[in-house]
Protein backbone atom coordinates (compact mmCIF):
# COMPACT_ATOMS: atom_id res chain seq x y z
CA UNK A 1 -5.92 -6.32 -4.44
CA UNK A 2 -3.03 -7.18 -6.90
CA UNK A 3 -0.76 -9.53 -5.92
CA UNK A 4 2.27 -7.10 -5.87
CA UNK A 5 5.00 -10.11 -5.68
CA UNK A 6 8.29 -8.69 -6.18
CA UNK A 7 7.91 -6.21 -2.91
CA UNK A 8 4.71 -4.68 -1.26
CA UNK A 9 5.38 -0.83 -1.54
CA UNK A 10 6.46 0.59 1.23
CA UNK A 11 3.65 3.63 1.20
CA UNK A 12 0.28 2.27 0.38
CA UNK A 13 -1.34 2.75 -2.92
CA UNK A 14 -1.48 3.44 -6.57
CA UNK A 15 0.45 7.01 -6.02
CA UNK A 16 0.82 4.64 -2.85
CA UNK A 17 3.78 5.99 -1.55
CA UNK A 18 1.23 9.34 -1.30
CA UNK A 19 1.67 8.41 2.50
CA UNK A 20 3.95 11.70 2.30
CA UNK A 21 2.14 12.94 5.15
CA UNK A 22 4.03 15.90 6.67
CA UNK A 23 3.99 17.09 9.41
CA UNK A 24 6.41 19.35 9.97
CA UNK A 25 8.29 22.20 7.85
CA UNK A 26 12.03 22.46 6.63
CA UNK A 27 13.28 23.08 10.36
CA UNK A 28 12.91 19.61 11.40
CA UNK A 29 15.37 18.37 9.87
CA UNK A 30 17.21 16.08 12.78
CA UNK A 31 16.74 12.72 13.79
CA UNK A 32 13.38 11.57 14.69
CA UNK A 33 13.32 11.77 18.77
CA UNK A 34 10.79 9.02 18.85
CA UNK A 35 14.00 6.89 17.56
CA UNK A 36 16.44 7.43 19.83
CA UNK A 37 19.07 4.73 19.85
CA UNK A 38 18.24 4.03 16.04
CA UNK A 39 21.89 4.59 15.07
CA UNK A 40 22.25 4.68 11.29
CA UNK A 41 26.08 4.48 10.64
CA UNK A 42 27.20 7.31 8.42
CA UNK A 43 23.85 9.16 9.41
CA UNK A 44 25.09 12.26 12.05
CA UNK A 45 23.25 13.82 14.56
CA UNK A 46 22.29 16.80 12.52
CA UNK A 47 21.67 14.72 8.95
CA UNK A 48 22.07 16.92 6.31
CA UNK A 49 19.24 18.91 5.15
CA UNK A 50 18.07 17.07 1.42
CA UNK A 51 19.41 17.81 -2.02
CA UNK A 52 21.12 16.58 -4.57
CA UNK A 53 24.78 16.42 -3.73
CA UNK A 54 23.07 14.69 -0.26
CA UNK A 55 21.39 12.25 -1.61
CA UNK A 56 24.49 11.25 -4.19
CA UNK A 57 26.97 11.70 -1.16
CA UNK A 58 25.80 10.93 1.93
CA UNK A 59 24.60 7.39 3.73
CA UNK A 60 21.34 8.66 4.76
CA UNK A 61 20.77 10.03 0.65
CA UNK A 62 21.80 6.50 -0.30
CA UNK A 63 19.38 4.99 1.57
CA UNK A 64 16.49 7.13 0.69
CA UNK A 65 17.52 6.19 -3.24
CA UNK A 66 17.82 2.55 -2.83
CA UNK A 67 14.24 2.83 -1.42
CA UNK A 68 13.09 4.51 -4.04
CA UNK A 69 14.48 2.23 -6.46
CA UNK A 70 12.17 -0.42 -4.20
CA UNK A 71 9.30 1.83 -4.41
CA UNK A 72 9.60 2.24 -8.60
CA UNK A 73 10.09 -1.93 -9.00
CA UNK A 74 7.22 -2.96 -6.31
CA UNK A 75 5.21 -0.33 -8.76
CA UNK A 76 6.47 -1.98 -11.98
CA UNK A 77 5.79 -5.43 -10.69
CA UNK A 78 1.70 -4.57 -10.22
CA UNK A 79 1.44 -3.86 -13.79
CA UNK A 80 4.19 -6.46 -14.46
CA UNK A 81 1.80 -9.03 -12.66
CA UNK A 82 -1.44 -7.87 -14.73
CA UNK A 83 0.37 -8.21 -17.99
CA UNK A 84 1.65 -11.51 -17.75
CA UNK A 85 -1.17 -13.11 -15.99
CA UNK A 86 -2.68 -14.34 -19.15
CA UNK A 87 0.22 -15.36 -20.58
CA UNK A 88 1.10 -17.66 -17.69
CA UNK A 89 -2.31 -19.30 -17.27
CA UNK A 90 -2.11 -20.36 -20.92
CA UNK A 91 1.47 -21.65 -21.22
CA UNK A 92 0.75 -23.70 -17.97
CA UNK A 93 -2.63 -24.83 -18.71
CA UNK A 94 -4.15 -22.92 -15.57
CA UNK A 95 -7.12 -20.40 -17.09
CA UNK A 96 -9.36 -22.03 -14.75
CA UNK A 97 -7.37 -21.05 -11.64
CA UNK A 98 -7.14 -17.67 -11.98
CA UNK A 99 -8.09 -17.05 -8.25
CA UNK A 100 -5.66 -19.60 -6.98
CA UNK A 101 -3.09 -18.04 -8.89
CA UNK A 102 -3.67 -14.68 -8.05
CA UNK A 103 -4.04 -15.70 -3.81
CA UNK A 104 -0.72 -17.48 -4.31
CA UNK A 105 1.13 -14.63 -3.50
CA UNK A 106 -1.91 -12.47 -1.74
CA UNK A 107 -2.41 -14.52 0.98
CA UNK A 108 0.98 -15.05 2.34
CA UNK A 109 1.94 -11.56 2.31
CA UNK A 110 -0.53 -10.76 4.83
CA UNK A 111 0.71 -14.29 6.53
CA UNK A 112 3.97 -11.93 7.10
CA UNK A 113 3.43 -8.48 7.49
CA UNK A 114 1.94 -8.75 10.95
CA UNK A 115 4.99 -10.08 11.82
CA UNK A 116 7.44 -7.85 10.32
CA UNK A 117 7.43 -5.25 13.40
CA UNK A 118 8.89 -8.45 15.40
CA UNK A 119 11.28 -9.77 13.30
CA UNK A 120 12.46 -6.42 13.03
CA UNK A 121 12.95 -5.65 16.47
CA UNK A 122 14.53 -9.55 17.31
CA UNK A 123 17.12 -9.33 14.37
CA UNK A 124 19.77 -6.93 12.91
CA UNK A 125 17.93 -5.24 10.28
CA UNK A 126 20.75 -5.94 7.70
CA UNK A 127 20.57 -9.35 7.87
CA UNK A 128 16.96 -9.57 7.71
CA UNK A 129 16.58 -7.50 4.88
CA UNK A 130 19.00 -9.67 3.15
CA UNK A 131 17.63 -13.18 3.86
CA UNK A 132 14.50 -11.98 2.82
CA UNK A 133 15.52 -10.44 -0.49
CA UNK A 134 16.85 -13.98 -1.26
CA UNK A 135 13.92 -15.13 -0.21
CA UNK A 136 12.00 -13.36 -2.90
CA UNK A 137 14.82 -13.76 -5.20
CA UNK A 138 13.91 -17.45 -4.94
CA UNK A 139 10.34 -17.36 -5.09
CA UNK A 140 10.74 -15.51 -8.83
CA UNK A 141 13.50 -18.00 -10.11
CA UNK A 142 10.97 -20.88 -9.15
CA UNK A 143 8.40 -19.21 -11.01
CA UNK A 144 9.90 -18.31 -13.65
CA UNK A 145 11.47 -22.11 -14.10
CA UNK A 146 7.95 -23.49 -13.55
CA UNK A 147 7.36 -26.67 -15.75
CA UNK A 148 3.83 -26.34 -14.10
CA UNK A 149 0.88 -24.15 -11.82
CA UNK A 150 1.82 -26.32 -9.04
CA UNK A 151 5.57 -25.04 -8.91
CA UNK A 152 4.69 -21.32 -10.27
CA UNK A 153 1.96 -21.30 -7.02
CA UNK A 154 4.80 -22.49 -4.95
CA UNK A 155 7.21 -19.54 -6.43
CA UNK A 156 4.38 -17.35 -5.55
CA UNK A 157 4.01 -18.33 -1.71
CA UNK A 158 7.68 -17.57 -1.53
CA UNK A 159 7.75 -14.51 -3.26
CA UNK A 160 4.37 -13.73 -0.84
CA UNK A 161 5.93 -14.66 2.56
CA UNK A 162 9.22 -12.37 1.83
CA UNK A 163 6.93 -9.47 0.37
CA UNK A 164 4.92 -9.09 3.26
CA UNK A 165 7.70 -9.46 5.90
CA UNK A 166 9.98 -6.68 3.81
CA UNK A 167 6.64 -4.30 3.62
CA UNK A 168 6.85 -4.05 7.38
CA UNK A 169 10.48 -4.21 7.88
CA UNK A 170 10.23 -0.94 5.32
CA UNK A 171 8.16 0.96 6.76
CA UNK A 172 10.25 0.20 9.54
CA UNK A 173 13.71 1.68 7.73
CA UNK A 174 11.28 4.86 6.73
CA UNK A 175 10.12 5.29 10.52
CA UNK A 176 13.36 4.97 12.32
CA UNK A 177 16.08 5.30 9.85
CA UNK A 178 15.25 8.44 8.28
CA UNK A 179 15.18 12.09 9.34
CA UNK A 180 11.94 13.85 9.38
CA UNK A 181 12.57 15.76 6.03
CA UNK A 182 14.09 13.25 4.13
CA UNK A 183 10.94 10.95 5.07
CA UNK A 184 9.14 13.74 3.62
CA UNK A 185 11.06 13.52 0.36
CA UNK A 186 10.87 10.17 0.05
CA UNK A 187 7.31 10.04 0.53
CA UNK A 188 6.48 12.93 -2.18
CA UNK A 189 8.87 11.02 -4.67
CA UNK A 190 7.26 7.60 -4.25
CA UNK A 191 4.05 9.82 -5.19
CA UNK A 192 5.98 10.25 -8.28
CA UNK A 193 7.39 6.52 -9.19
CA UNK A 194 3.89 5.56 -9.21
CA UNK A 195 2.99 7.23 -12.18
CA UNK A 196 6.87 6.13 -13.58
CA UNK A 197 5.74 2.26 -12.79
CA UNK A 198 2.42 3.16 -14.67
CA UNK A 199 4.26 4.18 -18.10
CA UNK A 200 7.65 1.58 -17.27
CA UNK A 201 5.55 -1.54 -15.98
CA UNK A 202 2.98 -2.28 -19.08
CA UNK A 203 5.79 -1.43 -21.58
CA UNK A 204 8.58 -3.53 -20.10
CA UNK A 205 6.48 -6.61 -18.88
CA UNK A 206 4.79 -6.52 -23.28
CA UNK A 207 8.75 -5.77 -24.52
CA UNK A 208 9.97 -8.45 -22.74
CA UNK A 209 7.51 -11.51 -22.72
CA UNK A 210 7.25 -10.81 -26.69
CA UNK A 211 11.03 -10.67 -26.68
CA UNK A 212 12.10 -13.73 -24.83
CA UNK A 213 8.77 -15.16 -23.12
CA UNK A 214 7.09 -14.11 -19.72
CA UNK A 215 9.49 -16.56 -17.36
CA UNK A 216 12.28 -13.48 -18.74
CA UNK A 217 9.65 -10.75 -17.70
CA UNK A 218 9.33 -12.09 -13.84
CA UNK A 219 12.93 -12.13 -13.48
CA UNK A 220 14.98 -9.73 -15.77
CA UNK A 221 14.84 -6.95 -13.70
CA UNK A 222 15.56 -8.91 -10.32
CA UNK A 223 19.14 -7.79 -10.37
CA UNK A 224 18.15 -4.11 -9.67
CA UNK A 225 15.75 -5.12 -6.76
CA UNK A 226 19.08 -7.01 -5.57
CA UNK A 227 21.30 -4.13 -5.82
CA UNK A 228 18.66 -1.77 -4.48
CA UNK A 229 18.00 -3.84 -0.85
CA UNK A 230 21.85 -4.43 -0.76
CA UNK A 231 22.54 -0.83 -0.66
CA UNK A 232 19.83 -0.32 1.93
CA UNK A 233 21.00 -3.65 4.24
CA UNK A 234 24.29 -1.99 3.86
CA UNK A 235 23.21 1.81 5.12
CA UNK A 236 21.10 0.41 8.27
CA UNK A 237 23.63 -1.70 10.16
CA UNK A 238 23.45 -1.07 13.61
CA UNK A 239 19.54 -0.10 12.71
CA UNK A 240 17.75 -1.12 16.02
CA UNK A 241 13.97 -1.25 16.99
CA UNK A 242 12.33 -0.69 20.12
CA UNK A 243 9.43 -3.74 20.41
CA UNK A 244 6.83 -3.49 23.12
CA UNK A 245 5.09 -6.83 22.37
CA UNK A 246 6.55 -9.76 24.56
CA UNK A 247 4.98 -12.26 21.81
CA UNK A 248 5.10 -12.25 17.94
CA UNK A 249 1.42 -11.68 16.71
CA UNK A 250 0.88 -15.11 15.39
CA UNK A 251 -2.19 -15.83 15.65
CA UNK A 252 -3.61 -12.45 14.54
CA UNK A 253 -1.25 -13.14 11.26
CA UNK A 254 -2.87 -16.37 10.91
CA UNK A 255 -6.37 -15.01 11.23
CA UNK A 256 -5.40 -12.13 8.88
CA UNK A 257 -4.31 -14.45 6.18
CA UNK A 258 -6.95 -16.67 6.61
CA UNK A 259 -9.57 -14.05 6.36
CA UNK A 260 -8.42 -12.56 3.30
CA UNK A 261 -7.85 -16.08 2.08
CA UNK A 262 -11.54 -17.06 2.96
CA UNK A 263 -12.90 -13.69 0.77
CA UNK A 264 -11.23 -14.48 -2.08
CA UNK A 265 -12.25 -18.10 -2.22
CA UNK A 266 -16.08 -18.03 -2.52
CA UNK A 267 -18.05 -16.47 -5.26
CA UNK A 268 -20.86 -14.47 -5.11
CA UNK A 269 -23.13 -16.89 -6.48
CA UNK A 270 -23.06 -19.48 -4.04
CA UNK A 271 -24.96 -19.40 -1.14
CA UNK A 272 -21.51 -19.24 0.83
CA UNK A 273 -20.76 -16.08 -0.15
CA UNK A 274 -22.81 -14.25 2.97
CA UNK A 275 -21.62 -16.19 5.78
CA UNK A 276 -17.53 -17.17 4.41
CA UNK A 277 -17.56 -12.74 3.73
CA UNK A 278 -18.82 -12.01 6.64
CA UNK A 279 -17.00 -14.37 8.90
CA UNK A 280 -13.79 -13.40 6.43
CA UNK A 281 -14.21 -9.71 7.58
CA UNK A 282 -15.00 -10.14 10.99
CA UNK A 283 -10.84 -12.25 11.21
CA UNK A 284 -9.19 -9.15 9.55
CA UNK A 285 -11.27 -6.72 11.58
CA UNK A 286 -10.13 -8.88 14.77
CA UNK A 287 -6.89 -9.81 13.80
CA UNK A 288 -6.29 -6.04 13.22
CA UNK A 289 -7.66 -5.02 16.50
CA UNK A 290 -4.54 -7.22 17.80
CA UNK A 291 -2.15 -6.08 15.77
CA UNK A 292 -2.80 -2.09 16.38
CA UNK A 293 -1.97 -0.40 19.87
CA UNK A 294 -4.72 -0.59 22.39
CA UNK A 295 -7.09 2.05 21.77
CA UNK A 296 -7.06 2.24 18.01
CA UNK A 297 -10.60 0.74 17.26
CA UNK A 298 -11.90 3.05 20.25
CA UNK A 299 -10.07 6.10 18.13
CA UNK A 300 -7.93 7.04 21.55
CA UNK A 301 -6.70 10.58 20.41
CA UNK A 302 -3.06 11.06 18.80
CA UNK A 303 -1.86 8.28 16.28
CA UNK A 304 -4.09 5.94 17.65
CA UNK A 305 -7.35 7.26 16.19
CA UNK A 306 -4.64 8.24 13.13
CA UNK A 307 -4.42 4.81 12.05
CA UNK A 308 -7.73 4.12 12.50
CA UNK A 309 -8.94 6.82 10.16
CA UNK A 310 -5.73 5.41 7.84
CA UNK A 311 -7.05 1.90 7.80
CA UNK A 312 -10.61 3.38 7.04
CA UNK A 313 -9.27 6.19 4.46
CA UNK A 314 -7.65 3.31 2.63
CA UNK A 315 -10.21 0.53 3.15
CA UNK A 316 -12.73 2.27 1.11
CA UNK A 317 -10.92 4.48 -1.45
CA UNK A 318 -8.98 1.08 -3.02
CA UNK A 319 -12.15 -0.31 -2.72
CA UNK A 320 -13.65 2.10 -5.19
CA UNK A 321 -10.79 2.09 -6.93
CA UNK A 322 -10.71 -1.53 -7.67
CA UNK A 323 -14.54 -0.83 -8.92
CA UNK A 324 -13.04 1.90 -11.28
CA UNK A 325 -11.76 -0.58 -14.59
CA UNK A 326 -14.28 -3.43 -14.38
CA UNK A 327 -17.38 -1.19 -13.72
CA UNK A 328 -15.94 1.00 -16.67
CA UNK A 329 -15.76 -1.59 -18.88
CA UNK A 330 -19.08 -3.63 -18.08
CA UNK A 331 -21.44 -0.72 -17.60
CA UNK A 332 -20.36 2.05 -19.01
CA UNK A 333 -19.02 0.27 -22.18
CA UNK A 334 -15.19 1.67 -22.20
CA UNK A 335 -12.34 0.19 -24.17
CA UNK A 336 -8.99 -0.11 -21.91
CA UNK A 337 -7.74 3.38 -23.28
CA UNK A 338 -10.44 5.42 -21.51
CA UNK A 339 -10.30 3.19 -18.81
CA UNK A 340 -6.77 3.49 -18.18
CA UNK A 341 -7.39 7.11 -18.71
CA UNK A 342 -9.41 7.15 -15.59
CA UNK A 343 -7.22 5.27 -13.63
CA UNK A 344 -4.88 7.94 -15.03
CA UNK A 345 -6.51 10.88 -13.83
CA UNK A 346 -6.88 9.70 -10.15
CA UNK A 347 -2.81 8.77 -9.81
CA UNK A 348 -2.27 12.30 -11.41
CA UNK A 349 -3.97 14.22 -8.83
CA UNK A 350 -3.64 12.11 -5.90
CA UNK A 351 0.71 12.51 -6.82
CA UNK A 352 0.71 16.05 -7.32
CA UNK A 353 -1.50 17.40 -4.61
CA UNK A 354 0.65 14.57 -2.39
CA UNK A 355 4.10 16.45 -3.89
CA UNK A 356 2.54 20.07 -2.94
CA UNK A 357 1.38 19.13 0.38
CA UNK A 358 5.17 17.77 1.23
CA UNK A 359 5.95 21.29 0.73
CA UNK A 360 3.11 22.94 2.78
CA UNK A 361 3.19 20.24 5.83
CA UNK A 362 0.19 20.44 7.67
CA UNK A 363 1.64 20.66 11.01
CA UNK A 364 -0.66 22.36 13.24
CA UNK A 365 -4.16 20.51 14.52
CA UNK A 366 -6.26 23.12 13.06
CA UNK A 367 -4.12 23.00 9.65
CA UNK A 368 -4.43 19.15 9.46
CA UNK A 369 -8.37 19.56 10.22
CA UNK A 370 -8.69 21.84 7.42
CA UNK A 371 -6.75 20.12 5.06
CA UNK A 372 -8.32 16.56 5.96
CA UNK A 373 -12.13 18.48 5.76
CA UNK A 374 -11.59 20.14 1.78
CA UNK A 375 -9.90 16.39 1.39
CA UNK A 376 -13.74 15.04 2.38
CA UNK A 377 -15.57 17.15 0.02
CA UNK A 378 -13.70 16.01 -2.94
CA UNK A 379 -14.31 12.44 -1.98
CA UNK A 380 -17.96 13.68 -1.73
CA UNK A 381 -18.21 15.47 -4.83
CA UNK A 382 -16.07 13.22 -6.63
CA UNK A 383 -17.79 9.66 -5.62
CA UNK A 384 -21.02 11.46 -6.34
CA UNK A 385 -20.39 11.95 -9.62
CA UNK A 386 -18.98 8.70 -10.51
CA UNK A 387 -22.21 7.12 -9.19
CA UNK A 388 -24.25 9.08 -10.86
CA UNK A 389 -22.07 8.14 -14.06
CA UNK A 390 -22.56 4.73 -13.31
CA UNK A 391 -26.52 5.10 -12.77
CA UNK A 392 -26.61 7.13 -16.43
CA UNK A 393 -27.59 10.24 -15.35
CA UNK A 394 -24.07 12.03 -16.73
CA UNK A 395 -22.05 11.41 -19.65
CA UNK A 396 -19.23 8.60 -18.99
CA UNK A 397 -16.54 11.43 -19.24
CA UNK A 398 -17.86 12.27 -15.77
CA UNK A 399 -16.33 9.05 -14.82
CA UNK A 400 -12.32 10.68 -15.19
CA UNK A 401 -13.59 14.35 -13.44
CA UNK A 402 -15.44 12.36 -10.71
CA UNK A 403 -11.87 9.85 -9.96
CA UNK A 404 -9.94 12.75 -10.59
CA UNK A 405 -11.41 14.58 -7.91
CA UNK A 406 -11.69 11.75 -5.40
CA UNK A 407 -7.69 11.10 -6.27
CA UNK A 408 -7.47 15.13 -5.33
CA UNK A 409 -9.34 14.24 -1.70
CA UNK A 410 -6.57 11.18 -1.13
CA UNK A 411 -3.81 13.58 -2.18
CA UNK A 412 -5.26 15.97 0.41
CA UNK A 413 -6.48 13.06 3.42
CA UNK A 414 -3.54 10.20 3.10
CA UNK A 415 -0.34 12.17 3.45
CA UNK A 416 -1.11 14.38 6.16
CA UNK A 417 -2.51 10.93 7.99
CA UNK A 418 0.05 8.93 7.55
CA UNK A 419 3.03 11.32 8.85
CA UNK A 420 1.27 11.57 11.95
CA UNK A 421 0.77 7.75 12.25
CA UNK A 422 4.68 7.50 11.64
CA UNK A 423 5.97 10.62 13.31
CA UNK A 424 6.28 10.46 17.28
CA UNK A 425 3.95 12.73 19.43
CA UNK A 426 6.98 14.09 21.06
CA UNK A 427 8.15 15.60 17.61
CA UNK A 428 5.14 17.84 17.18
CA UNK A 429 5.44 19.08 20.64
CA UNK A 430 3.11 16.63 22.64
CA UNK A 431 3.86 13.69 25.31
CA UNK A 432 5.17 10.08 24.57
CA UNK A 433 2.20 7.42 23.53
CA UNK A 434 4.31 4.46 24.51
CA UNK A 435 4.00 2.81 21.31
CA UNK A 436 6.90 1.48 20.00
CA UNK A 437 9.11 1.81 16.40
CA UNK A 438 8.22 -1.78 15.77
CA UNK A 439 4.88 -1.61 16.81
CA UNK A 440 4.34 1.40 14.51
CA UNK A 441 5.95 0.28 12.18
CA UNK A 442 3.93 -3.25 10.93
CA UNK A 443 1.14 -1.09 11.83
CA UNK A 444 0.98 1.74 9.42
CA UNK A 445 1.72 -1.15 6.81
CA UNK A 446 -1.58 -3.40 7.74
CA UNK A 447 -3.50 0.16 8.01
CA UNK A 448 -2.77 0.52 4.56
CA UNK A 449 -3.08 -2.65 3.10
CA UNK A 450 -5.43 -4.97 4.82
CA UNK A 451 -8.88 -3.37 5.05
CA UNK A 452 -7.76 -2.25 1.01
CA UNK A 453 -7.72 -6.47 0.35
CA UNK A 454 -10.10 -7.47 2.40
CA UNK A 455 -13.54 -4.89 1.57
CA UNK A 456 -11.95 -4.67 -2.36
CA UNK A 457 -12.23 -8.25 -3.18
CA UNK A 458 -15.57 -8.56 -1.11
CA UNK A 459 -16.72 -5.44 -3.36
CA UNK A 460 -15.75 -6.38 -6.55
CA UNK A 461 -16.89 -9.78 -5.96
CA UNK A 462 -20.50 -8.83 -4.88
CA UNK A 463 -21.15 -6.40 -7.92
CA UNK A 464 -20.19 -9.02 -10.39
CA UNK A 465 -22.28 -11.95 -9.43
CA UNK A 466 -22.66 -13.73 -12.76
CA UNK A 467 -20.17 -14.41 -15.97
CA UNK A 468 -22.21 -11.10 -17.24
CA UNK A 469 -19.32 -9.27 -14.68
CA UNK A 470 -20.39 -5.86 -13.07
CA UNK A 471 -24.48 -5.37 -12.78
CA UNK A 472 -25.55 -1.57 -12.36
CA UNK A 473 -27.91 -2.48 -9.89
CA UNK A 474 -25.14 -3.54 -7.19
CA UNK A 475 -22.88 -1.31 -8.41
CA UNK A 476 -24.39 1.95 -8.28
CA UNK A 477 -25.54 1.80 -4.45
CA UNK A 478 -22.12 0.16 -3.69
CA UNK A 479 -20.35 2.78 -5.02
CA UNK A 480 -22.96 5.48 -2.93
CA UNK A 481 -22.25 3.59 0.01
CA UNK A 482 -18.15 3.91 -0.35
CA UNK A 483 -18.50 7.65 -0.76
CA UNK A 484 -20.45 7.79 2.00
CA UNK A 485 -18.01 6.16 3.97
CA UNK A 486 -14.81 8.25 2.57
CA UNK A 487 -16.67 11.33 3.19
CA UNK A 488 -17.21 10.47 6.72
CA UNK A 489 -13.13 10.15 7.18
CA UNK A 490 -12.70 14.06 8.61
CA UNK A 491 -15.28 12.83 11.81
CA UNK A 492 -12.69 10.05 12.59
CA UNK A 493 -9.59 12.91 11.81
CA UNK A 494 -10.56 14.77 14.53
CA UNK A 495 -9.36 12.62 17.10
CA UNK A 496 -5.62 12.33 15.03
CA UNK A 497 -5.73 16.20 14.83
């Protein structure tokens, strides 16, 4: 997983704000019900339904920009982060700590996010939102002053512990503070500022470090993260968030972090690697357990068994697409354009299928069963062919059609999943679950991140045992395995339907 150290997106993935899952048409356009009491100031009753002169003129438009603004510089800063890696490692003499560089940041996020939900619900949202921006503000001044790995690691921890805590507190804002439709919007148009951050990130972070040096890179465009989480700490005041845990998670967010932590530490060469991965996965999967409502790993019907099939759904399609640019380059032989072409091809369809589905909602059971089952065959068609393009059966073209189509099957399965993860029973016509804003809230943000950190970096680490990088023979039944698995993801839907 990259480190994504300026923010953690608020919607999960590479078109990761994709989450656009709708649920509902045009008509439900008022306050979520599940959020009673969740006061916006300047927000009415009856919000306005979105468009332009809304979202220019009124509160609840402001906010819904500033978080877009979020959305496009979290997006910017993964690329950012990738670009300037090298740079950093050789003006501070650390090339051989790559890993501890890159966990820096990694690890305390998911220190944080766990906790989130409570912070959330214990403190005015404003105020939160704004110690923690200036918490991250301070992690990437530190970094970007660093006479040394020791201080730019420290910068990173920072930046880490504020990214994961804002992820939550977020999702949060998206849950409770906005209308049904506007959530919508905002959903289908971080779809879009993924593939903005894909053209803005690699071009800004190579302008600037050639201009005036990396250290400029990590912080130049800080002041427009600033502006952007003041205007969104100013349109939540009076923001509050129902809680049903008595007790922070702690130690699940300790196990969590220390899980990932223990993954990402051991390499697949040493005889460690078995027992530290397995014992690594077996934290997350427990610490997750905790950090879920009660009857998500037993796939209780309604949101419960939704987040389940979200945390599988993204679990194993990051996976595979963390496989995507080092198994291109190894095996197949690809030079970063084609590569990035691939990469390309998935964000493409994932974002537009994501924007068209905002428009069609999948409200209805039978609709979202559909929709979820045609989203399954393109992750089985698609992750077929990119094994068998990885095995050499079919030319390496068949890499971008087989991506492509497996972005098409995440465009179809994530949106629809995560609106009904984030949208209260009561609003589609059913009875209260008893699980709470906060609750949902940090987890909807674990769902889409953890399982994503925790099987990628076990994946990627197992195919590439050796200095020689990816070997065909892991890869191509690891990559038969993950299709498998995404295929399977309608059996768990049917329970969220």
């Amino acid at each position: 997983m990259s480190s994504r150290e300026s923010d953690v997106p608020e919607t999960g993935g590479p078109a990761a704000a994709d989450g656009l899952a709708s649920a509902d048409g045009p008509a439900a356009a008022g306050p979520n019900p599940g959020a009673a009491g969740a006061a916006v100031p300047g927000v009415p009753s009856s919000s306005p339904q979105p468009s332009l002169r809304a979202l220019v003129t009124t509160p609840v438009g402001h906010l819904a920009t500033a978080m877009l603004v979020v959305e496009l510089l979290a997006g910017m800063q993964t690329y950012i982060n990738q670009t300037v890696l090298p740079l950093v490692a050789t003006d501070l003499g650390a090339r051989a700590h790559y890993g501890l560089v890159t966990a820096a940041a990694m690890v305390p996020t998911f220190l944080t996010m766990p906790l989130g939900g409570s912070m959330l619900a214990r403190w005015r949202a404003d105020r939160l939102m704004t110690v923690l921006t200036g918490v991250l503000v301070a992690g990437a001044v530190t970094g970007a002053l660093a006479p040394s790995v020791g201080v730019y690691v420290a910068g990173e921890v920072l930046r880490g512990l504020a990214a994961g805590a804002l992820a939550t507190v977020s999702m949060g804002v998206l849950v409770v503070g906005l209308p049904e439709t506007w959530r919508r919007l905002y959903l289908a148009a971080g779809s879009a500022t993924w593939i903005v951050s894909s053209i803005l990130g690699p071009g800004y972070a190579a302008a600037v470090s050639q201009t005036w040096g990396w250290r400029w890179a990590l912080v130049a465009y800080v002041p427009l993260l600033v502006a952007a989480r003041l205007v969104m700490a100013r349109e939540i005041r009076g923001l509050h968030v129902e809680d049903d845990e008595a007790r922070p998670p702690l130690v699940p967010a300790l196990a969590m972090a220390a899980g990932v932590a223990g993954i990402g530490a051991v390499p697949a060469a040493s005889a460690w690697f078995a027992p530290v991965g397995a014992a690594g996965l077996a934290a997350v999967v427990w610490a997750c357990a905790r950090v879920f409502p009660t009857g998500t790993m037993r796939l209780a019907p309604g949101r419960r068994a939704a987040l389940a099939t979200l945390a599988w759904l993204c679990a194993t399609y990051f996976t595979l697409d963390y496989l995507v640019s080092p198994a291109a380059h190894d095996v197949l032989g690809l030079g970063p354009a084609a590569v990035g072409w691939a990469l390309t091809c998935a964000g493409l369809t994932w974002s537009s299928i994501a924007i068209w589905t905002a428009a069609h909602p999948a409200r209805e059971p039978r609709r979202f069963q559909a929709r979820v089952d045609a989203g399954g065959a393109c992750f089985a068609v698609g992750g077929a062919l990119m094994t068998l393009t990885f095995a050499g059966v079919t030319p390496w073209w068949c890499l971008h059609i087989g991506f492509a189509t497996a972005g098409t099957g995440m465009g179809l399965t994530h949106q629809d999943t995560m609106i009904r993860c984030v949208t209260a029973p009561e609003d589609l016509g059913g009875t209260p679950d008893d699980i709470s804003q906060a609750r949902i809230a940090t987890s909807v943000t674990v769902a889409n991140a953890a399982g994503a950190a925790t099987l990628g970096t076990l994946t990627t680490t197992f195919v590439a045992p050796t200095a020689a990088g990816v070997q065909a023979d892991l890869l191509v039944p690891t990559t038969a395995v993950l299709t498998l698995a995404l295929a399977l993801t309608p059996l768990l839907a049917r329970r969220a339907a």
